[in-house]
Protein backbone atom coordinates (compact mmCIF):
# COMPACT_ATOMS: atom_id res chain seq x y z
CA UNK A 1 -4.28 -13.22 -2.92
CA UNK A 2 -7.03 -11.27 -1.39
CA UNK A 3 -5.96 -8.21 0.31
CA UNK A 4 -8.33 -6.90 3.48
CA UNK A 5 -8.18 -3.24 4.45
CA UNK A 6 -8.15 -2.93 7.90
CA UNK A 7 -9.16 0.54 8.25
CA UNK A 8 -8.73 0.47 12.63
CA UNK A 9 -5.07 -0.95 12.10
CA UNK A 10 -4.50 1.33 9.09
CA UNK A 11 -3.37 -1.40 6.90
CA UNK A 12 -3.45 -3.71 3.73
CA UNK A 13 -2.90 -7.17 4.29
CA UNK A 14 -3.12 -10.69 3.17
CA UNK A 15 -2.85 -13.75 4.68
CA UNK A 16 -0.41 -15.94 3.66
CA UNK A 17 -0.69 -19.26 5.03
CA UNK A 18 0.57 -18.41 8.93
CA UNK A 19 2.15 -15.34 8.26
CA UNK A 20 0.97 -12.06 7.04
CA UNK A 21 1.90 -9.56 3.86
CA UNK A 22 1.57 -6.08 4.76
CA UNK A 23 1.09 -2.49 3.72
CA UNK A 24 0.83 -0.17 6.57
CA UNK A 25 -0.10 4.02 6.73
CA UNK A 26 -0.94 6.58 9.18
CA UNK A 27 -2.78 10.18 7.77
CA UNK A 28 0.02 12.83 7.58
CA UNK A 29 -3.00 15.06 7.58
CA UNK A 30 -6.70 14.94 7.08
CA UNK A 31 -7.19 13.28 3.74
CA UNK A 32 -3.32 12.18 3.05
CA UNK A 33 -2.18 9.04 3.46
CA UNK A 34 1.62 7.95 4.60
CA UNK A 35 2.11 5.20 2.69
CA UNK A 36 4.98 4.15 5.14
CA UNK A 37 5.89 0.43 4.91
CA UNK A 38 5.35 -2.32 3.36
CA UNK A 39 6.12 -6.37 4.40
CA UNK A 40 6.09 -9.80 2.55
CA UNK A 41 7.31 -12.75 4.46
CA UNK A 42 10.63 -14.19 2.67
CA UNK A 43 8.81 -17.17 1.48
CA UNK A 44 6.52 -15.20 -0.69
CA UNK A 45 8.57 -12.42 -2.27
CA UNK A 46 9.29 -11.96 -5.62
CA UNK A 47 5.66 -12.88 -6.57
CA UNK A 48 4.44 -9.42 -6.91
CA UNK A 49 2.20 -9.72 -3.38
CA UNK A 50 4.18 -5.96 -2.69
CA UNK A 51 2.49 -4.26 -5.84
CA UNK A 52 -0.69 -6.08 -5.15
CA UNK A 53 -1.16 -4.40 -1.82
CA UNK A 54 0.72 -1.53 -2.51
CA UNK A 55 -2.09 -0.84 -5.61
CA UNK A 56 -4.97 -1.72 -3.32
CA UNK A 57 -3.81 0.97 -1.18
CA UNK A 58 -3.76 3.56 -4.00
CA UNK A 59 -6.87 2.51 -5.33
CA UNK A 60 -8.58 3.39 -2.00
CA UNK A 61 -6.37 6.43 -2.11
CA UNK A 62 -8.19 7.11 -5.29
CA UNK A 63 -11.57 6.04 -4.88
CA UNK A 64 -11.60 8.96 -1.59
CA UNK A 65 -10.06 11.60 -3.66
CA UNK A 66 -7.29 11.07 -1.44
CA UNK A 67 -3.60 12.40 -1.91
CA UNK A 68 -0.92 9.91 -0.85
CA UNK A 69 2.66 10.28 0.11
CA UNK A 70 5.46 7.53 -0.48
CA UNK A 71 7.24 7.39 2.23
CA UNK A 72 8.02 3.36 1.97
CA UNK A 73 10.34 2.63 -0.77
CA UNK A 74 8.06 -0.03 -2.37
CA UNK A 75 5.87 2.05 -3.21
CA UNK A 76 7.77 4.77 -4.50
CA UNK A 77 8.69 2.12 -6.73
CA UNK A 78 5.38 1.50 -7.64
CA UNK A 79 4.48 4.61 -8.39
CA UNK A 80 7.83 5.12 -10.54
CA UNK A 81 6.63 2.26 -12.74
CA UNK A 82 2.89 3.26 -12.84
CA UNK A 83 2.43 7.05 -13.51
CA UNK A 84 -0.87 6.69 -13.49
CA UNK A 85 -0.95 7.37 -9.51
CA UNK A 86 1.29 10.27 -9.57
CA UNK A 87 -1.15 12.74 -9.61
CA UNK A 88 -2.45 11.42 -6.33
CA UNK A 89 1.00 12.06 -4.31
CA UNK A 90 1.17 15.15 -2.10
């Protein structure tokens, strides 16, 4: 799955036959992300498509020296299962 960042549409997203998989966000503040919801069409879940976009977003988070916070439960999830990231919530 190839996930696209649509930066004007702040969101992660895939395309998934005729539907779409996404990860949306809005900036809580200059330089912190809202990581506030995330959506896989019922075909396609339980395939890990949520963690794939749900990484890609805090990889970008990342790669900006960004702070994030997990508003969306998916990705609190994540996060909870891949420490890793926790330094980067606000």
């Amino acid at each position: 799955m190839d996930v696209i960042h649509d930066e004007e549409d702040l969101r992660f997203y895939a395309v998934l036959g005729q539907e779409e998989a996404e990860l949306t966000y809005t900036y809580s503040e200059d330089k912190v992300l809202d990581l506030d919801y995330t959506f896989v069409p019922e075909a396609y879940r339980n395939q890990g498509l949520a963690d794939q976009l749900v990484k890609a977003g805090l990889e970008f988070v990342k790669a900006r020296n960004y702070r994030f916070i997990p508003s969306c439960p998916v990705v609190e999830a994540y996060v909870h299962r891949h420490p890793e990231y926790q330094a980067l919530m606000d």
